[in-house]
PDB file of N, CA and C in Angstrom:
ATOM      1  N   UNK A   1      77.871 -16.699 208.909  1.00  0.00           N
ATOM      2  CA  UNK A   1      77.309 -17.592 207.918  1.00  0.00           C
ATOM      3  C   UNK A   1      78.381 -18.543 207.420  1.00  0.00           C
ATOM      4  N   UNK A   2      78.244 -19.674 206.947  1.00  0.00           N
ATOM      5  CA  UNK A   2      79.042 -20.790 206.537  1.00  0.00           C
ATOM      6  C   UNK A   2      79.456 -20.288 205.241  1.00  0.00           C
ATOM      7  N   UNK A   3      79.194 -19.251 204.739  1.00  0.00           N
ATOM      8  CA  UNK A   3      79.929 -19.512 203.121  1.00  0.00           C
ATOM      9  C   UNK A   3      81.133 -18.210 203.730  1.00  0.00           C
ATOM     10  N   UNK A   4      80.402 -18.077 204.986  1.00  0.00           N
ATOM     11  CA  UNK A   4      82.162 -17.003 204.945  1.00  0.00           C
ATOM     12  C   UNK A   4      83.480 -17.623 205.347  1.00  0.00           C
ATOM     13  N   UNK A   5      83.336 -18.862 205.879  1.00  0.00           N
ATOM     14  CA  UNK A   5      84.201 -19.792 206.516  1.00  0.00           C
ATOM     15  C   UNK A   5      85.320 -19.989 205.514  1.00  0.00           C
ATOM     16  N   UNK A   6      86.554 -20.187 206.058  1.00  0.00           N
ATOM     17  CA  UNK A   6      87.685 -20.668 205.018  1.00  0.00           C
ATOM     18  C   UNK A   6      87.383 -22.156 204.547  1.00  0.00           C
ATOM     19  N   UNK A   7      87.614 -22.622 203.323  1.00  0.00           N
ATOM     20  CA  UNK A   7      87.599 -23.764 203.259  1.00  0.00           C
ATOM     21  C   UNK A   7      89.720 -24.437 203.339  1.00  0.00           C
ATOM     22  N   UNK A   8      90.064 -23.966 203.919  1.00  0.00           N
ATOM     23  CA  UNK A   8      91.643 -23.802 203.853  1.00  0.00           C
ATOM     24  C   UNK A   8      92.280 -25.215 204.867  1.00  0.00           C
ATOM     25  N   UNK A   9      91.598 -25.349 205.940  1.00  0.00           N
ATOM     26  CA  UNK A   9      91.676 -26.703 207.019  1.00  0.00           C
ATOM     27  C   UNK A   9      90.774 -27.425 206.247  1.00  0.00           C
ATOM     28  N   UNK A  10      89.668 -27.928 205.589  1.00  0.00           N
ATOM     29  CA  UNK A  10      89.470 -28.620 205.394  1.00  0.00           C
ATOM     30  C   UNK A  10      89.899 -30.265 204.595  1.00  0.00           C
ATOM     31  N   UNK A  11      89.395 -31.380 205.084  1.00  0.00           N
ATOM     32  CA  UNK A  11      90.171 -32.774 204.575  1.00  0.00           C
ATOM     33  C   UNK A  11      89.252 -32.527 203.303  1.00  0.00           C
ATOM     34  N   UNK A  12      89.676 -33.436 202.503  1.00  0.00           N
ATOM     35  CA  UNK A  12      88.938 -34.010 200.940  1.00  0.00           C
ATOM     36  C   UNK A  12      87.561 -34.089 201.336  1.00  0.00           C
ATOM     37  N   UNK A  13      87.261 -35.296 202.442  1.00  0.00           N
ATOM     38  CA  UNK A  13      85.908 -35.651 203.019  1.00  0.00           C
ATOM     39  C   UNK A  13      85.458 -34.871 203.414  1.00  0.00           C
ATOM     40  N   UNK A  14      86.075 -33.690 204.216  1.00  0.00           N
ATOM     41  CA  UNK A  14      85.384 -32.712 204.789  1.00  0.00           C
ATOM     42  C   UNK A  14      84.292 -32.077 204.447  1.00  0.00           C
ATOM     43  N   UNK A  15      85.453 -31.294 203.052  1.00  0.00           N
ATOM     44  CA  UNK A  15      84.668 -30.516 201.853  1.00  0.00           C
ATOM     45  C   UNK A  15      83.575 -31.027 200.953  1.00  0.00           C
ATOM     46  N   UNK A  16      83.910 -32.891 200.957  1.00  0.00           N
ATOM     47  CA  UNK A  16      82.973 -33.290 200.190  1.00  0.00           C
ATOM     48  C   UNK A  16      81.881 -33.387 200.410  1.00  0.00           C
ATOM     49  N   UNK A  17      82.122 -33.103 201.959  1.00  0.00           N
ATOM     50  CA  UNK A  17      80.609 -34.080 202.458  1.00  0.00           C
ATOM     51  C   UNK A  17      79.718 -32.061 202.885  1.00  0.00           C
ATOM     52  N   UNK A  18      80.417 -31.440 203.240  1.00  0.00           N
ATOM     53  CA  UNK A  18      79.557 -29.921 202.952  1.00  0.00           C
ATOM     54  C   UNK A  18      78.941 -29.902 201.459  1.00  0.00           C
ATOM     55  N   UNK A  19      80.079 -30.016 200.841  1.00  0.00           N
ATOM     56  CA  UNK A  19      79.175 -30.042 199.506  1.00  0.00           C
ATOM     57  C   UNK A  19      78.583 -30.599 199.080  1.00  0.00           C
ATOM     58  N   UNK A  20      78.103 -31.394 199.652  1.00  0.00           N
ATOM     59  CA  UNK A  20      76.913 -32.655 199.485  1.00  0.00           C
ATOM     60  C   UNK A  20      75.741 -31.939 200.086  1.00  0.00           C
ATOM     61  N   UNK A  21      75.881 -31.146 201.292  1.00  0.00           N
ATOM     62  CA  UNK A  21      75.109 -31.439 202.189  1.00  0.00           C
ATOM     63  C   UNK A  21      74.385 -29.748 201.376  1.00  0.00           C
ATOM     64  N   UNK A  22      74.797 -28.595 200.950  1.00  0.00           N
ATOM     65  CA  UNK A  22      74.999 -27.073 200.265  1.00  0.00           C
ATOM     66  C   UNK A  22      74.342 -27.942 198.993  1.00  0.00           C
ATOM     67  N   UNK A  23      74.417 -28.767 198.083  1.00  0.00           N
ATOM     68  CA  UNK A  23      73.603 -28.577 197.240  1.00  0.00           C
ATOM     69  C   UNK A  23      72.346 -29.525 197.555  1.00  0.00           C
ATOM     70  N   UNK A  24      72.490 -30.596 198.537  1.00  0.00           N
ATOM     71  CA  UNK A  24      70.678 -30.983 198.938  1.00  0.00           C
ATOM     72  C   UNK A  24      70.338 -29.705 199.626  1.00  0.00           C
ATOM     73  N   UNK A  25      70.772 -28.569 200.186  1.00  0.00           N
ATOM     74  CA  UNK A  25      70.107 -27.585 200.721  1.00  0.00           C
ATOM     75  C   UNK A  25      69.420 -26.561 199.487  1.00  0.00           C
ATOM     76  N   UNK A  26      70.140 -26.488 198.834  1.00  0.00           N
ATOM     77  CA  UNK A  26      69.992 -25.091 197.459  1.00  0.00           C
ATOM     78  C   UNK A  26      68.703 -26.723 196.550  1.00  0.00           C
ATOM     79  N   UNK A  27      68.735 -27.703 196.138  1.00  0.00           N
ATOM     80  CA  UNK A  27      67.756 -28.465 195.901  1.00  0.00           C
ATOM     81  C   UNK A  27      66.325 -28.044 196.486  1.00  0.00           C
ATOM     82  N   UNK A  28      66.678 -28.516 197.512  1.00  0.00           N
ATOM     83  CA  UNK A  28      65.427 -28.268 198.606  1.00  0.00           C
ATOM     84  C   UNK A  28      64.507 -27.030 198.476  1.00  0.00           C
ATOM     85  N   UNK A  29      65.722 -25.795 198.269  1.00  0.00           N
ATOM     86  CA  UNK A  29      64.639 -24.242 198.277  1.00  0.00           C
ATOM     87  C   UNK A  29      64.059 -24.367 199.461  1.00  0.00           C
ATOM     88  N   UNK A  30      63.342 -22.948 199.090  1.00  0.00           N
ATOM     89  CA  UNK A  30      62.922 -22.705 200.495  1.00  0.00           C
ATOM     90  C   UNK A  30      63.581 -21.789 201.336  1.00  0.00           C
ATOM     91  N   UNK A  31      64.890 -21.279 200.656  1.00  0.00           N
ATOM     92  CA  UNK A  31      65.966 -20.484 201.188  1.00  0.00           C
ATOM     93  C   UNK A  31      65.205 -18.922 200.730  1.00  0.00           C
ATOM     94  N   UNK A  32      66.078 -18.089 201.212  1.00  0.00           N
ATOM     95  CA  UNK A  32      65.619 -16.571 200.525  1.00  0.00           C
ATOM     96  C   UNK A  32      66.790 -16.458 199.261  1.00  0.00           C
ATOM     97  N   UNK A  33      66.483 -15.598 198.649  1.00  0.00           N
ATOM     98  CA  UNK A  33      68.036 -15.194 197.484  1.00  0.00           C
ATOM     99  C   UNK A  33      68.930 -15.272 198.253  1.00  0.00           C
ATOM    100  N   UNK A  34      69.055 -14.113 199.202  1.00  0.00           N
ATOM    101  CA  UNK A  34      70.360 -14.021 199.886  1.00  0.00           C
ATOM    102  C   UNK A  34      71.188 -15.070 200.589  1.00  0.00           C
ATOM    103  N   UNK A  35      70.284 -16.004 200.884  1.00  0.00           N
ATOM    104  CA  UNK A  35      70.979 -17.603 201.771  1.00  0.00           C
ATOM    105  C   UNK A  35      71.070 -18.503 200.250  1.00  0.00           C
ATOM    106  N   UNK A  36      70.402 -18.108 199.594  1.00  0.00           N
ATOM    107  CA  UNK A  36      71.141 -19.309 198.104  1.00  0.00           C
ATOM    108  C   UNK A  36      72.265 -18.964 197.732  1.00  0.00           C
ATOM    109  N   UNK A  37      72.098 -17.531 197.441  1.00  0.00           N
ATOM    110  CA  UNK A  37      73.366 -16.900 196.954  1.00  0.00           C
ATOM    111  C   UNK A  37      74.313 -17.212 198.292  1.00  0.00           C
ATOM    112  N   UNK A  38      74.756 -17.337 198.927  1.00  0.00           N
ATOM    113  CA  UNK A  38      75.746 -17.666 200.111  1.00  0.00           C
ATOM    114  C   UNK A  38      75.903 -18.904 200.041  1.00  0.00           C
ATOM    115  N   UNK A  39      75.106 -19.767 200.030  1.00  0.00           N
ATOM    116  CA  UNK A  39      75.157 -21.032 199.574  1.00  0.00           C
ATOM    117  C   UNK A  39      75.612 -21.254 198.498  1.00  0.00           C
ATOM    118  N   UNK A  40      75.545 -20.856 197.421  1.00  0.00           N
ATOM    119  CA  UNK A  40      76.613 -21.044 196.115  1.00  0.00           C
ATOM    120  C   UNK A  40      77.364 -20.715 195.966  1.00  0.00           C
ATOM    121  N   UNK A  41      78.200 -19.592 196.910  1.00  0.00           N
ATOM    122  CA  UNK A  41      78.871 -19.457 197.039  1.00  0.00           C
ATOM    123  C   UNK A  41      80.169 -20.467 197.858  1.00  0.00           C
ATOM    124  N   UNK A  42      79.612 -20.705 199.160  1.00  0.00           N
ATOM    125  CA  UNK A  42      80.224 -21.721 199.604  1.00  0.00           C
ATOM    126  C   UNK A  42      80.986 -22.737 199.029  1.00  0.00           C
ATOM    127  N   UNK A  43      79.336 -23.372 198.030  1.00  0.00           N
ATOM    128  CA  UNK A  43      79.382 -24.668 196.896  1.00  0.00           C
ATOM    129  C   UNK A  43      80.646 -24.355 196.137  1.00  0.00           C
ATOM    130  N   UNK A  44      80.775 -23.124 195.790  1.00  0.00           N
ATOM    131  CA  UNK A  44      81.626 -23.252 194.567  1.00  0.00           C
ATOM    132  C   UNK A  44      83.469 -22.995 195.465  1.00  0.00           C
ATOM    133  N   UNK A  45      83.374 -22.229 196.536  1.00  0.00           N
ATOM    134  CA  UNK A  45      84.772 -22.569 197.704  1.00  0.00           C
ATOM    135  C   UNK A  45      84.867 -23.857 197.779  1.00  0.00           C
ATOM    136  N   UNK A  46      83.735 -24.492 198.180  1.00  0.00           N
ATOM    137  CA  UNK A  46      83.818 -26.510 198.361  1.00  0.00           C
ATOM    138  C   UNK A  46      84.571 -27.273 197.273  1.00  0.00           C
ATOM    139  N   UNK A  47      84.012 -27.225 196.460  1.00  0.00           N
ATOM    140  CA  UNK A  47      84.342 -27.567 195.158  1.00  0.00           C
ATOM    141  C   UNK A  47      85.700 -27.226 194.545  1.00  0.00           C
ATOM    142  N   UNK A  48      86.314 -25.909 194.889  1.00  0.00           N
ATOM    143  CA  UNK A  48      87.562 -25.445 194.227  1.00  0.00           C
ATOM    144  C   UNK A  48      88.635 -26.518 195.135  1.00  0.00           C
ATOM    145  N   UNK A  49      88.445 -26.493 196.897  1.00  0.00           N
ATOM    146  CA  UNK A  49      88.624 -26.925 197.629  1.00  0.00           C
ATOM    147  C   UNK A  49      89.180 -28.434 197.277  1.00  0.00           C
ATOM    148  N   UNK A  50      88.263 -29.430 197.012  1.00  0.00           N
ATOM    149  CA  UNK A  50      87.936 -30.586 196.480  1.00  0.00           C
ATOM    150  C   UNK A  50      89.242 -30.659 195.257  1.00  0.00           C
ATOM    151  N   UNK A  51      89.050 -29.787 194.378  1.00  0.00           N
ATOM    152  CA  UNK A  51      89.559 -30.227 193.137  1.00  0.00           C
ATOM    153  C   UNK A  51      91.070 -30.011 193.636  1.00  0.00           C
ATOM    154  N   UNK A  52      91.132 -29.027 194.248  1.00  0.00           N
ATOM    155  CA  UNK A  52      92.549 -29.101 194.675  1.00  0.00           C
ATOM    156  C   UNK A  52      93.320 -29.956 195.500  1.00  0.00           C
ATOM    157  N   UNK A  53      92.496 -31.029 196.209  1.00  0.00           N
ATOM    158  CA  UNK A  53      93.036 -32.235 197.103  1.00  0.00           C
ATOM    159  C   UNK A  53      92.916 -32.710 195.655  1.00  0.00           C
ATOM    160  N   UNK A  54      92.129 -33.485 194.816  1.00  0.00           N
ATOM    161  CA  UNK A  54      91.911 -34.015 193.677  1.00  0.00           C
ATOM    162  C   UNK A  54      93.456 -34.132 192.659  1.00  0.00           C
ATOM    163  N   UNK A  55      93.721 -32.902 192.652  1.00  0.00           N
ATOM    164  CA  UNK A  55      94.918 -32.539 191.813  1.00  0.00           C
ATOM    165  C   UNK A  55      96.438 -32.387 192.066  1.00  0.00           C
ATOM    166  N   UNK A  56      96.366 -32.632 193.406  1.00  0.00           N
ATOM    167  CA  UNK A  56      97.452 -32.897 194.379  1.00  0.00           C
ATOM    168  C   UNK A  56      97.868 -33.904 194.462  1.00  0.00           C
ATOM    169  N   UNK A  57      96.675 -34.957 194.756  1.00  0.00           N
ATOM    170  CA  UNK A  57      96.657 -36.442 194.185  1.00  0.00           C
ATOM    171  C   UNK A  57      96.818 -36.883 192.858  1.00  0.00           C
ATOM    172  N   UNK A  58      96.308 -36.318 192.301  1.00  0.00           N
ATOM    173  CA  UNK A  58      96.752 -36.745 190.990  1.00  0.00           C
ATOM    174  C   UNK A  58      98.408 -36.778 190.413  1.00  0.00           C
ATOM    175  N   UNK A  59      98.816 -35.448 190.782  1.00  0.00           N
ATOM    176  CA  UNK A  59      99.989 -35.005 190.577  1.00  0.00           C
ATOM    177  C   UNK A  59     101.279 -35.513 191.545  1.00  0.00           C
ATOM    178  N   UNK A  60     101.104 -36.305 192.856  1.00  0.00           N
ATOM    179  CA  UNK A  60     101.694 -37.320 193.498  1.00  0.00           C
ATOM    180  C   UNK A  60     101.753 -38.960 192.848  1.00  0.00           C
ATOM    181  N   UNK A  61     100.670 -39.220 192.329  1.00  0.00           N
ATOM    182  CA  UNK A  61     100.213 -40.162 191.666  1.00  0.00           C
ATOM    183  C   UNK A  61     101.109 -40.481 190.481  1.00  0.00           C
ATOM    184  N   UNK A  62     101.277 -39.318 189.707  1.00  0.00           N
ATOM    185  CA  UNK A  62     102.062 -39.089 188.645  1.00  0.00           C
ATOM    186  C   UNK A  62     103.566 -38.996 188.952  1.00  0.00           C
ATOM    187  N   UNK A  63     103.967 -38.511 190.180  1.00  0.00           N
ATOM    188  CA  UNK A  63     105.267 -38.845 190.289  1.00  0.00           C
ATOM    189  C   UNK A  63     105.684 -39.777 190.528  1.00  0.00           C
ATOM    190  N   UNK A  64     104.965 -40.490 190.948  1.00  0.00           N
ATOM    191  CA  UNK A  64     104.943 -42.105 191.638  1.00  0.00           C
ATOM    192  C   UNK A  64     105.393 -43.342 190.822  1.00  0.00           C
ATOM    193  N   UNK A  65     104.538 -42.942 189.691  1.00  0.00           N
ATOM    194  CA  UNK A  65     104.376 -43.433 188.564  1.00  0.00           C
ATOM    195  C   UNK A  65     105.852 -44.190 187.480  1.00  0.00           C
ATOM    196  N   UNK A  66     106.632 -43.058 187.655  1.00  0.00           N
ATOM    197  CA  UNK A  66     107.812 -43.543 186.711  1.00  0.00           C
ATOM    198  C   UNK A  66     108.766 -44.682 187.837  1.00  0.00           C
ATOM    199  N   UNK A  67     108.799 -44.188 188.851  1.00  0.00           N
ATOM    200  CA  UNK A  67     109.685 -45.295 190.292  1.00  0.00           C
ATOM    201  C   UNK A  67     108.954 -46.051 190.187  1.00  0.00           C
ATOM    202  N   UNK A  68     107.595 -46.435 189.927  1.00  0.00           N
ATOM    203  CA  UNK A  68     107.433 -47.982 190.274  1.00  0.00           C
ATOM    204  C   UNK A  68     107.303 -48.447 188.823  1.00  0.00           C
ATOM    205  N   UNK A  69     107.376 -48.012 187.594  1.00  0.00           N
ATOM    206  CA  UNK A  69     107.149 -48.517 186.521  1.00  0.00           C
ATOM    207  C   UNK A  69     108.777 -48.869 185.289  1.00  0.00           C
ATOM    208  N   UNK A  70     109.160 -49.718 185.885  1.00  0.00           N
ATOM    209  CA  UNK A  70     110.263 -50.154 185.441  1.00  0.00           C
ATOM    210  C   UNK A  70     110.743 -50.100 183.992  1.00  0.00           C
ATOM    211  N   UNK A  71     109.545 -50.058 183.294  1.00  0.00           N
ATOM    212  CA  UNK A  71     110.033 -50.156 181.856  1.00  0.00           C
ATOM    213  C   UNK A  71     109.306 -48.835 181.137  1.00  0.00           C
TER     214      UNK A  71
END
């Protein structure tokens, strides 16, 4: 099942675009408990995933910041 998958290789886009794709699925219904619950699970690996490219960037961003800002 996909929520057992590492999200560990994944790019920013990668993750974003699963998690796009995991909550039009859990929207949709139609799943049993057990495939939602796996599915939110996933969602919420995607997401941790995400924030952590997110915050990596951010925190490069921020070092960046004082070298190009002269004053």
């Amino acid at each position: 099942m996909a929520s057992e998958q590492s999200t560990t290789g994944l790019s920013y886009e990668q993750a974003r675009d699963e998690l796009a794709d995991v909550v039009r699925r859990l929207e949709a219904g139609g799943t049993s408990l057990e495939d939602s619950l796996a599915l939110w699970g996933r969602g919420e690996a995607l997401a941790a995933r995400c924030q952590t490219w997110l915050d990596g960037a951010r925190e490069r961003l921020d070092a960046a910041r004082p070298a190009a800002d002269p004053g």
